[in-house]
Protein backbone atom coordinates (compact mmCIF):
# COMPACT_ATOMS: atom_id res chain seq x y z
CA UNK A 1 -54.39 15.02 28.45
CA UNK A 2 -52.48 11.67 27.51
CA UNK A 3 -49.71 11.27 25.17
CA UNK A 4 -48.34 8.80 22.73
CA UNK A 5 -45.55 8.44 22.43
CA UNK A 6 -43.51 6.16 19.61
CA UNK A 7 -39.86 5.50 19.98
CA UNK A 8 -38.23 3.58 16.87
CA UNK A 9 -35.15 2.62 18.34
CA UNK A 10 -34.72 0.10 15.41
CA UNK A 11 -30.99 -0.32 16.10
CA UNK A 12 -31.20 -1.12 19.10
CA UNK A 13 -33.74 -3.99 19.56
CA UNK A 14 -33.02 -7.27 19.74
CA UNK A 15 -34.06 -7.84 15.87
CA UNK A 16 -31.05 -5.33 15.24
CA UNK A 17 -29.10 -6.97 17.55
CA UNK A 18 -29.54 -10.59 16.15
CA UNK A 19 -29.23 -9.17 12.53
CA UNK A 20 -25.94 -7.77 13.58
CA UNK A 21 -24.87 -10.94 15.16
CA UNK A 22 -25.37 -13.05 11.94
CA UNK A 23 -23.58 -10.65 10.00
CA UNK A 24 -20.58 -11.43 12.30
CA UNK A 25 -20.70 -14.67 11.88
CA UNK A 26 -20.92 -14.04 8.00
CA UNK A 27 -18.06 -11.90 8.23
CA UNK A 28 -15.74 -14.62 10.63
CA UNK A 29 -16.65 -17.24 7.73
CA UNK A 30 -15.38 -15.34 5.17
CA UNK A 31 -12.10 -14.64 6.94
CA UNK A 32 -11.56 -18.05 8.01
CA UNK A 33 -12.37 -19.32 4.25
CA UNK A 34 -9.84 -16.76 2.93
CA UNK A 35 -7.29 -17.55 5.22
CA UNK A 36 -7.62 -21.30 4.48
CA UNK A 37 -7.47 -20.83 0.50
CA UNK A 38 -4.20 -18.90 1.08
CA UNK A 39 -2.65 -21.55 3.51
CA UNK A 40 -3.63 -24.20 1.42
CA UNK A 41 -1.80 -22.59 -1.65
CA UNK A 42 1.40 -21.38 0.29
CA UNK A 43 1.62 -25.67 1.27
CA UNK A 44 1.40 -26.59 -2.21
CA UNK A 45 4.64 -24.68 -2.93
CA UNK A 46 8.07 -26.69 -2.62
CA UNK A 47 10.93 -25.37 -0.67
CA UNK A 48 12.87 -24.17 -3.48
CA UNK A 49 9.61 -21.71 -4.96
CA UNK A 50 9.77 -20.45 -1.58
CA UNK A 51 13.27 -19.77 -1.20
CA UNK A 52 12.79 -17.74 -4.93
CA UNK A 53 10.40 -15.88 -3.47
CA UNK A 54 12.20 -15.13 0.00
CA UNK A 55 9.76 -16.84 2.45
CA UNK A 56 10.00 -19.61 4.81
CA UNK A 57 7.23 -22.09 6.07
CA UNK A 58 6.90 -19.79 9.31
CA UNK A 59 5.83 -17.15 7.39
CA UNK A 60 2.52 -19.28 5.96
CA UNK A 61 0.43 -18.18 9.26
CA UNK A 62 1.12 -14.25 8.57
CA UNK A 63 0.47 -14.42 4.93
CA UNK A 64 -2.75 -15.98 5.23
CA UNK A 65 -3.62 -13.61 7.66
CA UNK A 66 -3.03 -10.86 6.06
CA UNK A 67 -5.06 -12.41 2.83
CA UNK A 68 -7.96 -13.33 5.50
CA UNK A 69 -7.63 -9.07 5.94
CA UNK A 70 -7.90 -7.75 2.17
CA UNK A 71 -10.92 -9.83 1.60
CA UNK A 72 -12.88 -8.84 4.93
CA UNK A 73 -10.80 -5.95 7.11
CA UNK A 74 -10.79 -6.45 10.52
């Protein structure tokens, strides 16, 4: 007696694999184009919008970040 047997180990092919891969790279661009709309906007603002708002220029990196975060988490 023989036997068949089928295994559908869909997610864990290399189809699944690749798909999964793109989607990180999706993801990364998204970040990355989030962060850079929120840098770019925290540059346009002169020092004395900043000081009304109690932030410095060496803040611009963590803000953007944390923009980059709401739009895609981590």
């Amino acid at each position: 007696m023989t036997y068949a047997h089928t295994s559908t180990l869909e997610g864990f092919g290399l189809r699944a694999r690749f798909r999964d891969f793109v989607a990180a790279i999706k993801i990364a661009r998204a970040r990355r184009a989030a962060f850079d709309r929120a840098y770019s906007e925290l540059q346009t603002m002169d020092d004395r919008e900043l000081r009304d708002l109690g932030l410095s220029r060496s803040d611009f990196v963590y803000l953007a970040e944390a923009e980059a975060n709401k739009v895609v988490p981590h």
